[in-house]
N, C-alpha and C. Protein backbone atom coordinates (compact mmCIF):
# COMPACT_ATOMS: atom_id res chain seq x y z
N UNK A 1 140.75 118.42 52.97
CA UNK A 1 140.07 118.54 54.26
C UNK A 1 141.13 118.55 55.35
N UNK A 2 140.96 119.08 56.17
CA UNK A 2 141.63 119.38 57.50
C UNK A 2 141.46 118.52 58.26
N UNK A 3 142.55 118.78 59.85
CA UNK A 3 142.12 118.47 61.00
C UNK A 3 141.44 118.85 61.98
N UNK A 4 140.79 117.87 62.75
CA UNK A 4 139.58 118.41 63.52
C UNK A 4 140.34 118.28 65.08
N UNK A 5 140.03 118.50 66.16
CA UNK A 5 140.67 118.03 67.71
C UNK A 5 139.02 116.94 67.98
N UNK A 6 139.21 116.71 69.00
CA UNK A 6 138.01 116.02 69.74
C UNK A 6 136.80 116.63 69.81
N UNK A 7 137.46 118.00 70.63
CA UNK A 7 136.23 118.78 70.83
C UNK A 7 135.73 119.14 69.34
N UNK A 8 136.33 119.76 68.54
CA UNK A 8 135.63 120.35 67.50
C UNK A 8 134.69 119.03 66.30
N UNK A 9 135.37 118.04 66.65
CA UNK A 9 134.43 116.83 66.10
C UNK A 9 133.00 116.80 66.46
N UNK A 10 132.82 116.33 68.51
CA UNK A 10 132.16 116.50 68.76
C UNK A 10 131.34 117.72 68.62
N UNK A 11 131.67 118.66 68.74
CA UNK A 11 131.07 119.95 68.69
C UNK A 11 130.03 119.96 66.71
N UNK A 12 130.91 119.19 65.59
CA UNK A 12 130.20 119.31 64.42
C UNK A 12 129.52 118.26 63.77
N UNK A 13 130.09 116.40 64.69
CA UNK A 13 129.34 115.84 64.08
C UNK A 13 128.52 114.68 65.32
N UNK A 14 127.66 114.31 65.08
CA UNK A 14 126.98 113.25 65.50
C UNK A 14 127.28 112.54 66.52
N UNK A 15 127.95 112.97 67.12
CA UNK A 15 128.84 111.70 68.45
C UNK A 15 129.22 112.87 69.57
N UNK A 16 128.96 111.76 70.89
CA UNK A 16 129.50 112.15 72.17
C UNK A 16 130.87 112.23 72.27
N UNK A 17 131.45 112.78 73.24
CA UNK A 17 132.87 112.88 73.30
C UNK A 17 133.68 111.21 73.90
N UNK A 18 132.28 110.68 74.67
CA UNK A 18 133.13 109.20 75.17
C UNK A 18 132.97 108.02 74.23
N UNK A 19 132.01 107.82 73.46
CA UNK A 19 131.76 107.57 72.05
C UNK A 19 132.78 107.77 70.72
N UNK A 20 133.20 109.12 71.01
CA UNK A 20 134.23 108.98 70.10
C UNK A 20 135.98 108.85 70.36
N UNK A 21 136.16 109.05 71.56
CA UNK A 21 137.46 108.20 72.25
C UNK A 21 137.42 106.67 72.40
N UNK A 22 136.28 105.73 72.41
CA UNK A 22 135.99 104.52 72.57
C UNK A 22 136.61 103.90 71.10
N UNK A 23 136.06 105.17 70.13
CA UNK A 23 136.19 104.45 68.88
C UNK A 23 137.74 104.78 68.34
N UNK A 24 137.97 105.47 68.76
CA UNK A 24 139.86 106.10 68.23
C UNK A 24 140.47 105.12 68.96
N UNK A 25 139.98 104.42 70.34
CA UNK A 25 140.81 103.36 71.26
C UNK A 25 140.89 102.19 70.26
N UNK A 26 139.52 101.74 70.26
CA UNK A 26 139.23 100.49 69.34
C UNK A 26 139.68 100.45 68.06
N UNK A 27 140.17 101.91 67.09
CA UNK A 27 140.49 101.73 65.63
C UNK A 27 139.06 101.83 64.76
N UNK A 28 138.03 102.26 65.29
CA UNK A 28 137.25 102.17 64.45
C UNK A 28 137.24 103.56 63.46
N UNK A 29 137.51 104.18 63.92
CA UNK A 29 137.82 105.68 63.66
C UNK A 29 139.29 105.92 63.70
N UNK A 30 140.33 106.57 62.74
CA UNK A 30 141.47 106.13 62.81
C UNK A 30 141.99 107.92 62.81
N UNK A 31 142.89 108.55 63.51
CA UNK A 31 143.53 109.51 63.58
C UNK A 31 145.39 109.41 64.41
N UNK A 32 145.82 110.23 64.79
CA UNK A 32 147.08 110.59 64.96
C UNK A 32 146.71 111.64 66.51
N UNK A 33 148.21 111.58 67.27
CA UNK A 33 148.12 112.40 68.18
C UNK A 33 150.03 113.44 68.02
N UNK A 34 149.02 114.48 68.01
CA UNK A 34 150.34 115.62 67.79
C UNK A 34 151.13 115.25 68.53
N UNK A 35 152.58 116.09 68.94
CA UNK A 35 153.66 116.21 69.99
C UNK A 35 152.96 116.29 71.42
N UNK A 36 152.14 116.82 71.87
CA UNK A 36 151.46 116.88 72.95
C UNK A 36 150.39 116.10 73.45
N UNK A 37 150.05 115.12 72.84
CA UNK A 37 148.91 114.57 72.74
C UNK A 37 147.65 114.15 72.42
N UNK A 38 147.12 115.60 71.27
CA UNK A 38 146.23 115.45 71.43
C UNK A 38 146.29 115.26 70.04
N UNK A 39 144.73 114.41 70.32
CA UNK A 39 144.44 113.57 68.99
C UNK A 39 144.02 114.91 67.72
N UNK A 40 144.43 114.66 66.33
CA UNK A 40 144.45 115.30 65.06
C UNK A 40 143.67 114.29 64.35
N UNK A 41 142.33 114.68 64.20
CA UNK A 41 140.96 113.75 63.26
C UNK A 41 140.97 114.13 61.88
N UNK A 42 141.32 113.48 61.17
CA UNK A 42 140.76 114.30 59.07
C UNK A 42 139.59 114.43 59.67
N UNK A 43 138.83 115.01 58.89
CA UNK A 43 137.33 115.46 58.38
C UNK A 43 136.51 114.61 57.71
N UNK A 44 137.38 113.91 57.04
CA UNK A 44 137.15 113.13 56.00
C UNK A 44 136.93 111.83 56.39
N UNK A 45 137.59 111.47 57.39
CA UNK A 45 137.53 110.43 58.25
C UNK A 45 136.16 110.70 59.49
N UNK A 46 135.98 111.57 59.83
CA UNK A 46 134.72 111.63 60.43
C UNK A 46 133.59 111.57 59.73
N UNK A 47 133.66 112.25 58.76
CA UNK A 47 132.51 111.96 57.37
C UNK A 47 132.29 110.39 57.43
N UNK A 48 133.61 110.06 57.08
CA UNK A 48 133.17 108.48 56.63
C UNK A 48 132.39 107.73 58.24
N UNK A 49 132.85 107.96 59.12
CA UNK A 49 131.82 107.55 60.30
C UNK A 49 130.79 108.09 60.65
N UNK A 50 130.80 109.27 61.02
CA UNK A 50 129.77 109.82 61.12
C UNK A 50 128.88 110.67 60.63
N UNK A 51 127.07 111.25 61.25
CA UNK A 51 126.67 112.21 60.27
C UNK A 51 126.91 113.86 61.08
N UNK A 52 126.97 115.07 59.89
CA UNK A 52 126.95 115.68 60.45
C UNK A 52 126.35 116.36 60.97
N UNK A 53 126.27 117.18 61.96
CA UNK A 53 125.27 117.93 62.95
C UNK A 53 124.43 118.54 62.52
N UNK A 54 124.95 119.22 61.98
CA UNK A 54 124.39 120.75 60.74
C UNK A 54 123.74 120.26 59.49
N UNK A 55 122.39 120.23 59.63
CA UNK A 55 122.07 120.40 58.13
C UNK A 55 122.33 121.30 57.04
N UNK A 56 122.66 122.57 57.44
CA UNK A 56 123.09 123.72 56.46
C UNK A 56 124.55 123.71 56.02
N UNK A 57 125.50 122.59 56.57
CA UNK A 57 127.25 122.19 56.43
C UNK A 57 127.32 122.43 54.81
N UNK A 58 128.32 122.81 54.12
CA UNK A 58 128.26 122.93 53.25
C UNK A 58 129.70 122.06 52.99
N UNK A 59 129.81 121.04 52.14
CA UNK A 59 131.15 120.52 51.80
C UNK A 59 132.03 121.21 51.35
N UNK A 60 133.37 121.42 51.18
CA UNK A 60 133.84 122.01 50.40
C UNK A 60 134.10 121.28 49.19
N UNK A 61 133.46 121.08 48.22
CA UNK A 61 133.54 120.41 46.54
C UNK A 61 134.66 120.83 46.08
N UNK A 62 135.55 121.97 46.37
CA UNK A 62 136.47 122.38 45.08
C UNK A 62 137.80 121.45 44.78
N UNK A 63 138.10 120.38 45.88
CA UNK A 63 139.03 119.62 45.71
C UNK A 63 138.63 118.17 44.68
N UNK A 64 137.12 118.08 44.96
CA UNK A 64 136.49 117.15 43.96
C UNK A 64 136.47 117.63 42.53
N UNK A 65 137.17 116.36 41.95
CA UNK A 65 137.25 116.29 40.38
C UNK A 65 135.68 116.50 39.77
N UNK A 66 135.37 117.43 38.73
CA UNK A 66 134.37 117.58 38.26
C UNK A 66 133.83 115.93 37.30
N UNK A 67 132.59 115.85 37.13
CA UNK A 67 132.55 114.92 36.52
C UNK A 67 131.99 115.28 35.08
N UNK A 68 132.33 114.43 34.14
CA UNK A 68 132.07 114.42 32.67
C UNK A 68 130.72 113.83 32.34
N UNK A 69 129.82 114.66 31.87
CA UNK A 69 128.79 113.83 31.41
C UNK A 69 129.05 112.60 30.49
N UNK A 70 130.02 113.27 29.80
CA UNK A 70 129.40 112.27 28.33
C UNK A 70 130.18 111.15 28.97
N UNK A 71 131.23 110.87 29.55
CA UNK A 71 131.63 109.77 30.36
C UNK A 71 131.19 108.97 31.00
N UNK A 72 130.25 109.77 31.84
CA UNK A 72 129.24 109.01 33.31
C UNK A 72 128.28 108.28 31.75
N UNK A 73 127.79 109.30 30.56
CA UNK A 73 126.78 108.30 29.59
C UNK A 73 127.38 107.28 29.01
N UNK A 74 128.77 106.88 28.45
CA UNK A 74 129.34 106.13 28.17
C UNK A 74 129.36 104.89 28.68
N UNK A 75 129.62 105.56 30.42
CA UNK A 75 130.20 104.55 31.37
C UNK A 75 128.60 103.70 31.72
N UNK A 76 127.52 104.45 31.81
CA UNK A 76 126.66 104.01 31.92
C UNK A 76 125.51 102.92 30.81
N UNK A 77 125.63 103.22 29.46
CA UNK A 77 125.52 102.66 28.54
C UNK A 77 126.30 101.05 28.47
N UNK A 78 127.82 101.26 28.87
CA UNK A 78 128.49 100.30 29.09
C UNK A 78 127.49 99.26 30.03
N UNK A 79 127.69 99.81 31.02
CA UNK A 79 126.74 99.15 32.04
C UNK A 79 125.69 97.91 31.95
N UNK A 80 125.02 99.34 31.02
CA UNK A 80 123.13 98.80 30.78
C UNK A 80 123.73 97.33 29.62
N UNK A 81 124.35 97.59 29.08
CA UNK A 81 124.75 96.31 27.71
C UNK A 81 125.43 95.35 28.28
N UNK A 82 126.58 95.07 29.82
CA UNK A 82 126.74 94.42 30.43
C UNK A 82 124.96 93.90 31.16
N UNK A 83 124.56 94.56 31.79
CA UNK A 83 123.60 94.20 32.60
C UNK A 83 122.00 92.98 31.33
N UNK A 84 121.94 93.68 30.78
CA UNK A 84 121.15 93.02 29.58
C UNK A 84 121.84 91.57 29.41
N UNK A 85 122.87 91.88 29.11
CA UNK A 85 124.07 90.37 28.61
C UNK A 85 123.37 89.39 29.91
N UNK A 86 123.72 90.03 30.90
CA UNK A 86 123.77 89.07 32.23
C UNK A 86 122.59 88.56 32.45
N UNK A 87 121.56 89.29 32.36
CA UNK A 87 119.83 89.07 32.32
C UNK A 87 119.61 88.08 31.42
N UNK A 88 120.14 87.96 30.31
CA UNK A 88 120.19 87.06 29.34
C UNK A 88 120.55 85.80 29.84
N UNK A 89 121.73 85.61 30.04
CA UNK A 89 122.38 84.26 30.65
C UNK A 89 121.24 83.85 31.83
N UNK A 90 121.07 84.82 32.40
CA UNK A 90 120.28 84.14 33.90
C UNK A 90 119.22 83.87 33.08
N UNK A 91 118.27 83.87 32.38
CA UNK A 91 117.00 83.42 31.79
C UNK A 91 117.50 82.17 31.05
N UNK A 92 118.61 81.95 30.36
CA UNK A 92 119.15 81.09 29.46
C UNK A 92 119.02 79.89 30.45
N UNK A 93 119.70 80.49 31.72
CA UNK A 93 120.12 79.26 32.86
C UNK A 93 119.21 78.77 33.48
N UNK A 94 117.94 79.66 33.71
CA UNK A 94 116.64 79.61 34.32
C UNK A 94 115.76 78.50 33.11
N UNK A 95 115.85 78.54 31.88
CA UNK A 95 115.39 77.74 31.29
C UNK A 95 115.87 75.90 31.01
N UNK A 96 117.27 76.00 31.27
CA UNK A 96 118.46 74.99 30.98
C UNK A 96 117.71 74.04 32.08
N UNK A 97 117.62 74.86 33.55
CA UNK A 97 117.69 74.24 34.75
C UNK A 97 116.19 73.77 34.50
N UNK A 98 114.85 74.13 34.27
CA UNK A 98 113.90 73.50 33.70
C UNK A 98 113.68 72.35 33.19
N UNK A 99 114.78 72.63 32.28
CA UNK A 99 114.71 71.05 31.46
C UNK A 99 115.44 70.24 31.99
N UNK A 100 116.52 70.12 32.58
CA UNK A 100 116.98 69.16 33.33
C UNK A 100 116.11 68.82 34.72
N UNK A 101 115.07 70.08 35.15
CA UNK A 101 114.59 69.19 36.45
C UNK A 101 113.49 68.26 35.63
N UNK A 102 112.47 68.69 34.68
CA UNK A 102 111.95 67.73 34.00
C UNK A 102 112.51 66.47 33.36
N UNK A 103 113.54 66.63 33.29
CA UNK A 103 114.80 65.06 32.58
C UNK A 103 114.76 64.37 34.08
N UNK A 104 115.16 64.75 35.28
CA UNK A 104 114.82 63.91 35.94
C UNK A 104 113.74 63.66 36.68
N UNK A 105 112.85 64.47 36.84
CA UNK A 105 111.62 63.55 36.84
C UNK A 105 110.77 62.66 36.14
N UNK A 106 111.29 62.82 34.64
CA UNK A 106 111.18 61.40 34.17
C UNK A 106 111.86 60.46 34.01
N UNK A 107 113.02 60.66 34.62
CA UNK A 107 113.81 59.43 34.95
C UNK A 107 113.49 58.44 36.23
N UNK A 108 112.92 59.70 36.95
CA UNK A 108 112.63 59.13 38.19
C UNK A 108 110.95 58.15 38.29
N UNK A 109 110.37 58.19 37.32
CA UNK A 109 109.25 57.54 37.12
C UNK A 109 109.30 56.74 35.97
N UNK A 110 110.49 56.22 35.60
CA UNK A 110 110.98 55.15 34.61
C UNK A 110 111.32 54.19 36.14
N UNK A 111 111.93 54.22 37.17
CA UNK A 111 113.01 53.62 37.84
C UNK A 111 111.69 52.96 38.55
N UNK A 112 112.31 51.99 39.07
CA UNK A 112 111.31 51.29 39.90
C UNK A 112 111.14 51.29 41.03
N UNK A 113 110.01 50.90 41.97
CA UNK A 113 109.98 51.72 42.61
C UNK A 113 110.84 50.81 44.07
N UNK A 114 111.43 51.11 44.81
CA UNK A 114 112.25 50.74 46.08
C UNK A 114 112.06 49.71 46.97
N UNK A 115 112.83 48.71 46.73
CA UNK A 115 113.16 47.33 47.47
C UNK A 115 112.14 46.51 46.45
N UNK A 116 111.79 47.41 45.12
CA UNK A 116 111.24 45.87 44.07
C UNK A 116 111.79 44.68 43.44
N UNK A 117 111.47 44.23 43.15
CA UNK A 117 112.09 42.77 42.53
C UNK A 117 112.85 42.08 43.53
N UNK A 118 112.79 42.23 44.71
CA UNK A 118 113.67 41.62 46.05
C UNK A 118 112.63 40.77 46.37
N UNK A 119 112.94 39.68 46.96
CA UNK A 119 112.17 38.12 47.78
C UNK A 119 112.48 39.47 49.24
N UNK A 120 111.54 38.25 49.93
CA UNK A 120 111.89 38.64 50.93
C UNK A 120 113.40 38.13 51.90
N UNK A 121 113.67 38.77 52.64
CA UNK A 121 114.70 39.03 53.54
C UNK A 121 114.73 37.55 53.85
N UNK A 122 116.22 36.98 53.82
CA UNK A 122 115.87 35.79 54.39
C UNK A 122 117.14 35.80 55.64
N UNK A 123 116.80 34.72 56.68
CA UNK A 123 118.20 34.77 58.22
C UNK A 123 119.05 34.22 57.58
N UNK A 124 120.12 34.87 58.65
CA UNK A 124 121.46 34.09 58.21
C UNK A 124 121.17 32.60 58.09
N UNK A 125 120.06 32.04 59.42
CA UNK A 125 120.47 30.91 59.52
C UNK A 125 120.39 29.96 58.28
N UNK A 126 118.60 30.15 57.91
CA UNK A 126 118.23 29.73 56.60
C UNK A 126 119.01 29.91 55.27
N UNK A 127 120.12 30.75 55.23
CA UNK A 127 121.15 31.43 54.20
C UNK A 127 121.77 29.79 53.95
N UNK A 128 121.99 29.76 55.41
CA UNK A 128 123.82 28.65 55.76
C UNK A 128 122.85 27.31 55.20
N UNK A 129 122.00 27.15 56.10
CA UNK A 129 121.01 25.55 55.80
C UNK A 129 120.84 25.32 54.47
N UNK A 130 120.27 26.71 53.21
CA UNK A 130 120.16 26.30 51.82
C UNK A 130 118.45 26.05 51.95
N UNK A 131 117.97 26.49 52.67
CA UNK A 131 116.84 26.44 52.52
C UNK A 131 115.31 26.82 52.56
């Protein structure tokens, strides 16, 4: 993919012209400025920010690596047998955690229940007297 100038950005994708100097200021959008000044945009880099104007744009694909079916099925099979594995564990863990919240709720209705077997509160003073 090529370079674009300002105008021809604006002119193909999605953005105003002060909109997209705001964002080349800020770095959000990242390009270069020739010997003269003026800013040199990839394409590719506008893609990644913005959409383009033209619904009828046609990419140019021929620099994109073709893809392999039986690879993408491989790679995807891989996947699904990772993903199953993992589904597994999370149900394993989903059950584990079950039984431990039931372990302590019957622990918690073994225990007695709060400030039992205590007399009552007695003062310092009566502490010191012994009586």
């Amino acid at each position: 993919m090529g370079k674009v100038s300002v105008r021809e950005a604006v002119k193909h994708y999605q953005v105003s012209r002060p909109t997209l100097m705001k964002h080349l200021k800020k770095g959000k959008l990242s390009a270069n400025k020739d010997d003269q000044g003026t800013w040199e945009i990839d394409q590719s880099e506008l893609t990644r920010v913005y959409k383009s104007r033209k619904m009828n744009d046609h990419v140019d694909q021929s620099n994109f690596p073709t893809l392999n079916n039986s690879i993408n099925s491989n790679e995807n099979s891989l996947l699904q047998v990772k993903l199953d594995a993992a589904m597994e564990t999370i149900e394993r863990l989903e059950a584990d955690k079950a039984d431990w919240k039931q372990q302590a709720q019957s622990l918690a209705r073994l225990m007695p229940p709060e400030g039992a077997g205590e007399g009552p509160r007695r003062s310092l003073w009566s502490r010191i007297k012994g009586g």
